[in-house]
N, C-alpha and C. Protein backbone atom coordinates (compact mmCIF):
# COMPACT_ATOMS: atom_id res chain seq x y z
N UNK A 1 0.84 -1.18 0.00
CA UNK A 1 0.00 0.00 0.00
C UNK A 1 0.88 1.24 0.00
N UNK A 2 1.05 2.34 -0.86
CA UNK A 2 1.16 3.65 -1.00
C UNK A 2 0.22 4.48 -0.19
N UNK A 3 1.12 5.25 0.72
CA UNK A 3 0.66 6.36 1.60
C UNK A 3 1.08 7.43 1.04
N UNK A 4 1.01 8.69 0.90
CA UNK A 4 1.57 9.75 0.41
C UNK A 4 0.66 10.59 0.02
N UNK A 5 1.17 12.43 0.28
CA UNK A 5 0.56 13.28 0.20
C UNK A 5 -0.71 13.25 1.46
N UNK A 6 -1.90 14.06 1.17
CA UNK A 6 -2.89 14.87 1.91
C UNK A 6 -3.37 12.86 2.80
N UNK A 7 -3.35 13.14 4.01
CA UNK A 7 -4.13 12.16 5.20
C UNK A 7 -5.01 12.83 6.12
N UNK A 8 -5.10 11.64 6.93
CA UNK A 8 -5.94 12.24 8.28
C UNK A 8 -5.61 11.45 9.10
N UNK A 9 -5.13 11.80 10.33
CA UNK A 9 -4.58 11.32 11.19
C UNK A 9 -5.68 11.62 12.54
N UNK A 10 -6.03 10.37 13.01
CA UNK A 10 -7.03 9.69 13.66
C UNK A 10 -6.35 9.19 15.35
N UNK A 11 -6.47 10.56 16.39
CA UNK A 11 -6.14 10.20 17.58
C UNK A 11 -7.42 9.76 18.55
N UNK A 12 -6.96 8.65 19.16
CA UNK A 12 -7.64 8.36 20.57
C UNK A 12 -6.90 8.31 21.53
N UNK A 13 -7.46 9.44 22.59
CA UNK A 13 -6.99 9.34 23.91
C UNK A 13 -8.07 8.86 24.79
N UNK A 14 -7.66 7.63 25.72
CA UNK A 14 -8.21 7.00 26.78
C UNK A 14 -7.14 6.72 27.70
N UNK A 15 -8.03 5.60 28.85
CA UNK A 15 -6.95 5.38 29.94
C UNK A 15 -6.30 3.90 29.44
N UNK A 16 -5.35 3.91 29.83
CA UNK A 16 -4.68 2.35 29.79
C UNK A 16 -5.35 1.33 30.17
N UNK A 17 -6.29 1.62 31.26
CA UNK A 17 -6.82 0.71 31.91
C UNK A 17 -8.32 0.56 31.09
N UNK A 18 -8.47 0.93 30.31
CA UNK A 18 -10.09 0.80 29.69
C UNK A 18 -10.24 -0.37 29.29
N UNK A 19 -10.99 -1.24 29.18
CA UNK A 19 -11.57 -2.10 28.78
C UNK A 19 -12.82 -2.23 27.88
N UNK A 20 -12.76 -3.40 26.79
CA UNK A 20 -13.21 -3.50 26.08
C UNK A 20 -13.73 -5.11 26.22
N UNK A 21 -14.93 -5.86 26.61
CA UNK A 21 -14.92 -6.99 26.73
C UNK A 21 -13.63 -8.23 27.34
N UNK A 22 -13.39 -7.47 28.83
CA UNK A 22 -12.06 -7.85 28.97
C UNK A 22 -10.99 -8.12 28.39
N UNK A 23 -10.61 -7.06 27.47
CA UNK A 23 -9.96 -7.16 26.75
C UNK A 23 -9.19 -5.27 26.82
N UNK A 24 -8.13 -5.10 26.80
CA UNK A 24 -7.83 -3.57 26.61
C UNK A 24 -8.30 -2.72 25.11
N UNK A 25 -9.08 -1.97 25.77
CA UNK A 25 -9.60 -1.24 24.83
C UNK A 25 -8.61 -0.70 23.76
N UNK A 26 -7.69 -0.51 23.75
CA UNK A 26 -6.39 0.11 22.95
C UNK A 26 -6.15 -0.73 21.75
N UNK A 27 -6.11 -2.49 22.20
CA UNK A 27 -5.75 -4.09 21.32
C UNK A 27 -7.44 -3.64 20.73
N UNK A 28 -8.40 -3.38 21.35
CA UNK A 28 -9.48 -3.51 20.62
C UNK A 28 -9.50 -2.76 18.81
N UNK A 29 -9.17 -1.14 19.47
CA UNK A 29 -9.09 -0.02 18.63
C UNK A 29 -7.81 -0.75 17.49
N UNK A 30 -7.10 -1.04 17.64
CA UNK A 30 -5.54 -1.26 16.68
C UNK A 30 -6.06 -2.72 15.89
N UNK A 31 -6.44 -3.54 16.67
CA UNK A 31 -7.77 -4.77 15.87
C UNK A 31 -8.50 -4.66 14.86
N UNK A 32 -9.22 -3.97 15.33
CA UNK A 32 -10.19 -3.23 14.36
C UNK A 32 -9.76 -2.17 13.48
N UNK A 33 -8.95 -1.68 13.60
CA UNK A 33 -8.27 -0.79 12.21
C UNK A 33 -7.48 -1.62 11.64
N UNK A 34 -6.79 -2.83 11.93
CA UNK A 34 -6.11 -3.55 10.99
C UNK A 34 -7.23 -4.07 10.22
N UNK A 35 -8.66 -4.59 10.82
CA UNK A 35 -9.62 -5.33 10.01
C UNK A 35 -10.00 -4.72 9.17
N UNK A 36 -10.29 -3.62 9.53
CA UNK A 36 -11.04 -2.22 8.12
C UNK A 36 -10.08 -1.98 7.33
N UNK A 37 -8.55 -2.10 7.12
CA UNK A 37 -7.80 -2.60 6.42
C UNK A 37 -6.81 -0.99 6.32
N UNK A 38 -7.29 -0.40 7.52
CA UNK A 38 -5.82 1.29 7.70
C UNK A 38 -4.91 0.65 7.47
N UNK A 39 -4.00 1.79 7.02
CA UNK A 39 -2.50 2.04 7.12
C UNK A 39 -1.96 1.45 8.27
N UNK A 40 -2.18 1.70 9.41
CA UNK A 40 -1.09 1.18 10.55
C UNK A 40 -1.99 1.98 11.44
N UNK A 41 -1.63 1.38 12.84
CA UNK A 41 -2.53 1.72 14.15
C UNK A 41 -0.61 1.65 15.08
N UNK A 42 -0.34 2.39 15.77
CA UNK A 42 0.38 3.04 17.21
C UNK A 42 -0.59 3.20 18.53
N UNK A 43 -0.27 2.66 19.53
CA UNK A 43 0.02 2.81 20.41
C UNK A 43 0.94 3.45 21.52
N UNK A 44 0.67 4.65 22.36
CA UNK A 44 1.73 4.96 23.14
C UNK A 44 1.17 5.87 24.86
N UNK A 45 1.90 4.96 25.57
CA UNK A 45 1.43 4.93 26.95
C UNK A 45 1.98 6.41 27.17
N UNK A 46 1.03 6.73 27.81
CA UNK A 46 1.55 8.06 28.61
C UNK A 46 1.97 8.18 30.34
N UNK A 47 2.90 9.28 30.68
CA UNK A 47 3.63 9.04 32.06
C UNK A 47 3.20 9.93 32.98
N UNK A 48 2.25 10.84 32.29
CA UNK A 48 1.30 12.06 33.10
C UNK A 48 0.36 12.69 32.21
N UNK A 49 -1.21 12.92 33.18
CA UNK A 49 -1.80 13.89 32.45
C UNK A 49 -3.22 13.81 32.64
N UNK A 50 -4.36 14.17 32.10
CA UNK A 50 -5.48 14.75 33.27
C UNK A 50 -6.61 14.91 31.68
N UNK A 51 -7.45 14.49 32.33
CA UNK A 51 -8.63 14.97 31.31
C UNK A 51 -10.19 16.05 31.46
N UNK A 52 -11.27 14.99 31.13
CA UNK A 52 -12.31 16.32 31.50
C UNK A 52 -12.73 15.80 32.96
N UNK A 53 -12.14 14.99 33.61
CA UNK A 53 -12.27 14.67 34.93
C UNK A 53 -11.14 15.63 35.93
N UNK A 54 -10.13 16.39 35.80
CA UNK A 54 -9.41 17.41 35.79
C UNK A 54 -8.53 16.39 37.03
N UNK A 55 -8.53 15.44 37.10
CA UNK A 55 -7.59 14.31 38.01
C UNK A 55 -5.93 14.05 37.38
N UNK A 56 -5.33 14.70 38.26
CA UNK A 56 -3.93 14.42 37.07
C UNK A 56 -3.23 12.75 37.66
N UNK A 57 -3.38 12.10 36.20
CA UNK A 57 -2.91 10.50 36.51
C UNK A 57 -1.58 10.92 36.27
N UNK A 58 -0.94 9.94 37.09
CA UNK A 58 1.14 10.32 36.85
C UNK A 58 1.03 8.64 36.82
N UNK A 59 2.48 8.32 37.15
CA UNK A 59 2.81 7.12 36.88
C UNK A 59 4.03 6.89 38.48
N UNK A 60 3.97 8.52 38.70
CA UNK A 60 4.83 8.40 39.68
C UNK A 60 3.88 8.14 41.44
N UNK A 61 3.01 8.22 41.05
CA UNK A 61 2.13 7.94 42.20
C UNK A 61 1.41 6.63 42.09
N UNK A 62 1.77 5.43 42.88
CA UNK A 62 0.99 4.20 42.59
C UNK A 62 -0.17 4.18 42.47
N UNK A 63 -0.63 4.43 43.75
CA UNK A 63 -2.78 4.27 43.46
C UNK A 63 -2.75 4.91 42.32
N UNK A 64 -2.43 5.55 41.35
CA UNK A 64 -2.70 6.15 40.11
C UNK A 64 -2.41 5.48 38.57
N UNK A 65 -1.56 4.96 38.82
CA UNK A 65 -0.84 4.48 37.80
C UNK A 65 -1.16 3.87 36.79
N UNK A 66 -2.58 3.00 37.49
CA UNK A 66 -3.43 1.95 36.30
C UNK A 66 -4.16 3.02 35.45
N UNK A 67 -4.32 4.46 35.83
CA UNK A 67 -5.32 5.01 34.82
C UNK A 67 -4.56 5.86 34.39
N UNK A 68 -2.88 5.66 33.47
CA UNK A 68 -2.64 6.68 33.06
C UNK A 68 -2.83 6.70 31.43
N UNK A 69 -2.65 7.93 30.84
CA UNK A 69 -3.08 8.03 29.73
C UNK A 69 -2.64 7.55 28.64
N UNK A 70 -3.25 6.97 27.51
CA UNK A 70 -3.10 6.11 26.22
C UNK A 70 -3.76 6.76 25.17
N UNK A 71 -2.46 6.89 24.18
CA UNK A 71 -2.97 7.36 22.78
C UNK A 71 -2.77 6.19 21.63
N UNK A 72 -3.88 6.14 20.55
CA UNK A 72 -3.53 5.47 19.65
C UNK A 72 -4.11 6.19 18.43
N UNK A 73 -2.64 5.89 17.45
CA UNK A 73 -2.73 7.34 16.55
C UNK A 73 -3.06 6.48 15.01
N UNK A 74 -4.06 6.52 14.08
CA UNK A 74 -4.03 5.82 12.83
C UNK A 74 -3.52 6.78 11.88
N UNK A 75 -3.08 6.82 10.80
CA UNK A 75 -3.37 7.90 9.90
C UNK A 75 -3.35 7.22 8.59
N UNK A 76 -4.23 7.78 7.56
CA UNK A 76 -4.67 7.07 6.62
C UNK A 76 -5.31 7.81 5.66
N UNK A 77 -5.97 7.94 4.64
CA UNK A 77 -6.65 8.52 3.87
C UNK A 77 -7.68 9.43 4.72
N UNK A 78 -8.64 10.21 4.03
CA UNK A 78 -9.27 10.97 4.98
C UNK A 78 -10.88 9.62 4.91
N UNK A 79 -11.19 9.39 3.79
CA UNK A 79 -12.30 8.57 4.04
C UNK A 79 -12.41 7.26 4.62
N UNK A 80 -10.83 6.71 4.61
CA UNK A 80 -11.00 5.41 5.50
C UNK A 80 -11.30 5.92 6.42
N UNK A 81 -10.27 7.02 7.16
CA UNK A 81 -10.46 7.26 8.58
C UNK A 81 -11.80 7.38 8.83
N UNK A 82 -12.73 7.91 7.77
CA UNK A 82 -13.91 8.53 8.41
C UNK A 82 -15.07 7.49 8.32
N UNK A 83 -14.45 6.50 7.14
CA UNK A 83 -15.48 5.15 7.83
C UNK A 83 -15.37 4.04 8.64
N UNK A 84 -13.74 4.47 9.52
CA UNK A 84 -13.81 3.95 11.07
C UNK A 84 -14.64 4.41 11.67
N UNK A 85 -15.00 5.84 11.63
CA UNK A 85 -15.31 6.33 12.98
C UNK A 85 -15.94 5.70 14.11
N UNK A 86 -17.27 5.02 12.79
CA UNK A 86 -18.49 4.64 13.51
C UNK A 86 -18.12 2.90 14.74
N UNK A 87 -17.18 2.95 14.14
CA UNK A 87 -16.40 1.49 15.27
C UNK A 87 -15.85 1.62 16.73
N UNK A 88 -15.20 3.03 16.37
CA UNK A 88 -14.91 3.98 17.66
C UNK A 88 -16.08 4.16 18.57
N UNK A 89 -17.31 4.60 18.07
CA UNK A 89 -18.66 5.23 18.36
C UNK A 89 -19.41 4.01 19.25
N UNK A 90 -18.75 3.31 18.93
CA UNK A 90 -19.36 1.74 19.35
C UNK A 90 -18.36 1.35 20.78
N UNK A 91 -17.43 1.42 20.99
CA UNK A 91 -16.65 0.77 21.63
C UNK A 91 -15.74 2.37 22.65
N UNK A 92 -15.46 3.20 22.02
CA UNK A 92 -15.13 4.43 22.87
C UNK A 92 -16.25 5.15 23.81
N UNK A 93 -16.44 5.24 24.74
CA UNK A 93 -17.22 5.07 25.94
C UNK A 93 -17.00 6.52 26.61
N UNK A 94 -15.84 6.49 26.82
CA UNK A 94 -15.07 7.83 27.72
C UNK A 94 -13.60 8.45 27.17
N UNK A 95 -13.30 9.10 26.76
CA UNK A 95 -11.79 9.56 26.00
C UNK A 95 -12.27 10.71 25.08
N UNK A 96 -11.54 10.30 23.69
CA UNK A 96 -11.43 11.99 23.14
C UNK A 96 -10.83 11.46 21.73
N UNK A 97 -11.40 11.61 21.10
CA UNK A 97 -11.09 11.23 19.32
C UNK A 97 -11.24 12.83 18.81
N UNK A 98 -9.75 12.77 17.72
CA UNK A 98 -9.75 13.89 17.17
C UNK A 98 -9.01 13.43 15.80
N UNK A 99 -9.41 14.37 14.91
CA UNK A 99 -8.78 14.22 13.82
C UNK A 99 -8.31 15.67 13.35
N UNK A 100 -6.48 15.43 12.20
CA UNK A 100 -6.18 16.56 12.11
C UNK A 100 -6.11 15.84 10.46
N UNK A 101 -5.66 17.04 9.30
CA UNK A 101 -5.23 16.81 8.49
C UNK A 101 -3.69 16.89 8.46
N UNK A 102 -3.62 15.75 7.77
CA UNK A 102 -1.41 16.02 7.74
C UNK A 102 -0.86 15.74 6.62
N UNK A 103 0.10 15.81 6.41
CA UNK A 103 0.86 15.18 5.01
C UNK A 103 2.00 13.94 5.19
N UNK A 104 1.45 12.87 4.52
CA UNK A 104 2.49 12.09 4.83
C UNK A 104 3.53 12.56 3.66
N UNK A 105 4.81 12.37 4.35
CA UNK A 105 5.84 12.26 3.51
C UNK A 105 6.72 11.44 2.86
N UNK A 106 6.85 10.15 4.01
CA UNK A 106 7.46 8.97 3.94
C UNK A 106 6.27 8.08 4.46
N UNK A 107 6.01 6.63 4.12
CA UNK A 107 5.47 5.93 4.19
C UNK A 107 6.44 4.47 3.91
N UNK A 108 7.08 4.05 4.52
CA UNK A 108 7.66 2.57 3.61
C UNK A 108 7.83 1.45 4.85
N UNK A 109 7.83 0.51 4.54
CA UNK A 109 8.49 -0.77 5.56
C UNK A 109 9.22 -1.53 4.77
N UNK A 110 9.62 -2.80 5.46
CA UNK A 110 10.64 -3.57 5.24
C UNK A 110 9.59 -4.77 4.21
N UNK A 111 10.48 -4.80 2.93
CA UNK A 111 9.73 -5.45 2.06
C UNK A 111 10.64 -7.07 2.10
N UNK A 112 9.69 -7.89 1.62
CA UNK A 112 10.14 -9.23 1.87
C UNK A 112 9.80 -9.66 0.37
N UNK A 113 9.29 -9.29 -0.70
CA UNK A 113 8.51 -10.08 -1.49
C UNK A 113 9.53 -8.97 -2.92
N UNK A 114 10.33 -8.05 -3.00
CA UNK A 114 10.80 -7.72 -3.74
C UNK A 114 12.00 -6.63 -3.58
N UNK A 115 12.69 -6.47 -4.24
CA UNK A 115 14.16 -5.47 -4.36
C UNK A 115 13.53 -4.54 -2.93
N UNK A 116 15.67 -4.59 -2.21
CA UNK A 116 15.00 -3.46 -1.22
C UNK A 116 16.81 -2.74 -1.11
N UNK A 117 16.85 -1.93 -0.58
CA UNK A 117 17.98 -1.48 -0.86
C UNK A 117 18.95 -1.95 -0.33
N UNK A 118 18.77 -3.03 0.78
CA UNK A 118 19.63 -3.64 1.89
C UNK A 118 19.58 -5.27 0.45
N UNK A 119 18.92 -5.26 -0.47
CA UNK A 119 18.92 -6.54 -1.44
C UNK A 119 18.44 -6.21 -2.39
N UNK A 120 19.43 -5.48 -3.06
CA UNK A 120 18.54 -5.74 -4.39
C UNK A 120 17.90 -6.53 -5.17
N UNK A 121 18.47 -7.95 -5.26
CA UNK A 121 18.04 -8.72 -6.07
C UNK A 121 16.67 -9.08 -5.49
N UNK A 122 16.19 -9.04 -4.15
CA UNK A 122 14.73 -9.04 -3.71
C UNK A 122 14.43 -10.12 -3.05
N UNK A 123 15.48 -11.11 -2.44
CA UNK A 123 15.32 -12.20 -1.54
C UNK A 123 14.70 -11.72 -0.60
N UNK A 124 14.49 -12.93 0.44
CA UNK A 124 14.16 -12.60 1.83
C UNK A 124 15.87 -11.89 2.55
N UNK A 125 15.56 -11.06 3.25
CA UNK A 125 17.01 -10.43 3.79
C UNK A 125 17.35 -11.46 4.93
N UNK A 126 18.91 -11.36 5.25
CA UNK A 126 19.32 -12.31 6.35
C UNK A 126 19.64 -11.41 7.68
């Protein structure tokens, strides 16, 4: 898949600790955007910070720690993103979904199936 030029980059902020059918709501969200078939789903734990509950979770205070903050960032075309939403709508409960427009510039991974610059000839790399 080719990424490049005009996206939309698709944040959710919740707590670490959210749940989704006993299951972490975060594996839920990154699940389900691999199934709808995005670009790529991130994950990244946060070490402080406070929402519309104005409670600041740290990481440095134990009783706190299970609810600190989690972002997971997609970015993708603007209409995939926008026919996730409704999956979010379903399963995001409490948090904060935002979308910005961005430009991707680079988009690439590690190819296995043809020429890569670490192989040209296009083997599997060792």
């Amino acid at each position: 898949m080719t990424l490049q030029g005009p996206a939309t980059r698709l944040t959710v902020l919740v707590k670490e600790d959210d749940q989704w059918h006993r299951r972490p709501l975060y594996t839920e969200i990154v699940h389900r955007a691999h199934r709808a078939g995005l670009a790529g789903a991130s994950v990244f734990r946060g070490v402080e910070g406070y929402g519309k509950s104005q409670h600041i979770h740290t990481s440095r205070i134990l009783s706190l720690a299970e609810e600190l903050p989690c972002s997971i960032v997609i970015v993708d075309t603007d209409d995939k993103i926008r026919a996730f939403l409704p999956d979010l709508d379903e399963i995001v409960t409490e948090g904060l979904v935002i979308l910005d427009r961005v430009e991707v510039v680079r988009y690439v991974s590690r190819r296995t199936d043809g020429p890569t610059a670490q192989d040209p000839a296009g083997g599997p790399e060792s």
